[in-house]
Protein backbone atom coordinates (compact mmCIF):
# COMPACT_ATOMS: atom_id res chain seq x y z
CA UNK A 1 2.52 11.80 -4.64
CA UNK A 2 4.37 8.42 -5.64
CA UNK A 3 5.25 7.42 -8.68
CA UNK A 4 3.40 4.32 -9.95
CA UNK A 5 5.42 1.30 -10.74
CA UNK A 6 4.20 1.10 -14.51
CA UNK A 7 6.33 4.53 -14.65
CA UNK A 8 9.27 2.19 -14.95
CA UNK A 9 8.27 0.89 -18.56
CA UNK A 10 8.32 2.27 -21.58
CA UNK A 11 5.22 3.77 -23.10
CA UNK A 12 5.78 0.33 -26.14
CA UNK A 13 6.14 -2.05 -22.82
CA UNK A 14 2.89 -0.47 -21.21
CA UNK A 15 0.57 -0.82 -24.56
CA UNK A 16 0.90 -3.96 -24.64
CA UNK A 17 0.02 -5.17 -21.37
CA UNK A 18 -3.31 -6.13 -20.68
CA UNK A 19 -4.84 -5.15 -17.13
CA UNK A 20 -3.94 -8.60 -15.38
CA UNK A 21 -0.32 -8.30 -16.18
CA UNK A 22 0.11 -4.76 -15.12
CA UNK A 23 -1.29 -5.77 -11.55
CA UNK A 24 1.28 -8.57 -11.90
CA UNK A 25 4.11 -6.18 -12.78
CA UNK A 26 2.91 -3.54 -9.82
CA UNK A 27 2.85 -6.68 -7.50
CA UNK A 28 6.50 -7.76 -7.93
CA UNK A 29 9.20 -5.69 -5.58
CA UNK A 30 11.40 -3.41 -6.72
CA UNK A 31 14.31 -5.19 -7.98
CA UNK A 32 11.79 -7.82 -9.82
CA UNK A 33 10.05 -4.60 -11.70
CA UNK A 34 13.38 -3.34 -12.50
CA UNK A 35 14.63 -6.50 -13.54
CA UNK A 36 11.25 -6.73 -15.98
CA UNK A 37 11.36 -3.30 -16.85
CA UNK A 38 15.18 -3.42 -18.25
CA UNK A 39 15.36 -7.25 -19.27
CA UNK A 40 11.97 -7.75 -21.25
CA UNK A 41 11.06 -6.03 -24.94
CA UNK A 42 7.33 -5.28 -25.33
CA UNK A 43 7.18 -8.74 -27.52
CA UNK A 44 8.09 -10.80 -24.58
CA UNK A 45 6.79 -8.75 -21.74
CA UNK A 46 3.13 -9.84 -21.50
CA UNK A 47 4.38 -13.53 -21.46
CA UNK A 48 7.36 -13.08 -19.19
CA UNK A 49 4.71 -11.67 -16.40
CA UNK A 50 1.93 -14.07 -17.21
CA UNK A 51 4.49 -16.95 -16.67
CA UNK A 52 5.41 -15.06 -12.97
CA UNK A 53 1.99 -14.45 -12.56
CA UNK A 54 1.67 -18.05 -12.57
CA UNK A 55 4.83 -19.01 -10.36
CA UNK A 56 2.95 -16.11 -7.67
CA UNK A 57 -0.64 -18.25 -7.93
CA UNK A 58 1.42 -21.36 -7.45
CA UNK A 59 3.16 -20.50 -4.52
CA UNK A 60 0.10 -18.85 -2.63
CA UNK A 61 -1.52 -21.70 -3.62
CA UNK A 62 0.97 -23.91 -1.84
CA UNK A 63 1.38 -21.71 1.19
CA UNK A 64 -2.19 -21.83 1.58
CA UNK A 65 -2.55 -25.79 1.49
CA UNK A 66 0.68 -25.98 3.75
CA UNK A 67 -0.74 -23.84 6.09
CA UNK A 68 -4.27 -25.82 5.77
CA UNK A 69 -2.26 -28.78 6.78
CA UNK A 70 -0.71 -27.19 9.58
CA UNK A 71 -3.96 -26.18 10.89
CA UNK A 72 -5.60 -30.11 10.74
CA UNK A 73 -1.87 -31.46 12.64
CA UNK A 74 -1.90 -28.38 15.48
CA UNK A 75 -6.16 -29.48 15.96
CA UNK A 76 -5.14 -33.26 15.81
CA UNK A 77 -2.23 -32.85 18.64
CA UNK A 78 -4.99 -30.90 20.54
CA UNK A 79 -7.06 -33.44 20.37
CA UNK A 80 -4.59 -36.52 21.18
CA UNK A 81 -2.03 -34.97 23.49
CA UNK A 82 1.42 -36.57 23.65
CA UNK A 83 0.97 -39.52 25.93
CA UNK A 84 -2.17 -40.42 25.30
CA UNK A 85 -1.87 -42.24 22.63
CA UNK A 86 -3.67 -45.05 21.72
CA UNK A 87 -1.54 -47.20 20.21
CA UNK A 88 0.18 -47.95 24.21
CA UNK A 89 -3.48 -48.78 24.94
CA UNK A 90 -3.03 -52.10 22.01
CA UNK A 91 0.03 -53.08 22.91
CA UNK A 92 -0.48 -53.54 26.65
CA UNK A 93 -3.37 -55.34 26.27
């Protein structure tokens, strides 16, 4: 069976942790729950991961909007192919 990632704190660093921030803390890789694990005391723990919980929700946030607007220019080239644009259209007539 494997070893849960909250195995890598210390019984002071897991009491204090409220659900959200242990799924935080299971959700980083490796290195970043080693890095947590060995860098944070239980007083700054719960902060430390709320603060990269926040960076995570940021940056899926922005992946999803980038990939939103990816989605709207890929359906507008379908719809205007190169070469037919409209602006030739103006300026020869």
């Amino acid at each position: 069976m494997e070893e849960s990632p909250l195995s890598k704190l210390s019984l002071e660093q897991t009491a204090v942790l409220n659900d959200d921030q242990k799924a935080i803390f299971c959700a980083l890789d490796e290195r970043d729950q080693d890095f947590f694990a060995q860098t944070f005391k239980p007083t700054d723990l719960p902060k430390a991961l709320d603060r990269k919980g926040g960076i995570l929700n940021r940056n899926q946030a922005d992946r999803a909007r980038l990939e939103k607007i990816r989605a709207a220019l890929a359906q507008a080239a379908a719809e205007n192919p190169a070469g037919e644009d409209g602006a030739e259209d103006v300026l020869t007539a």
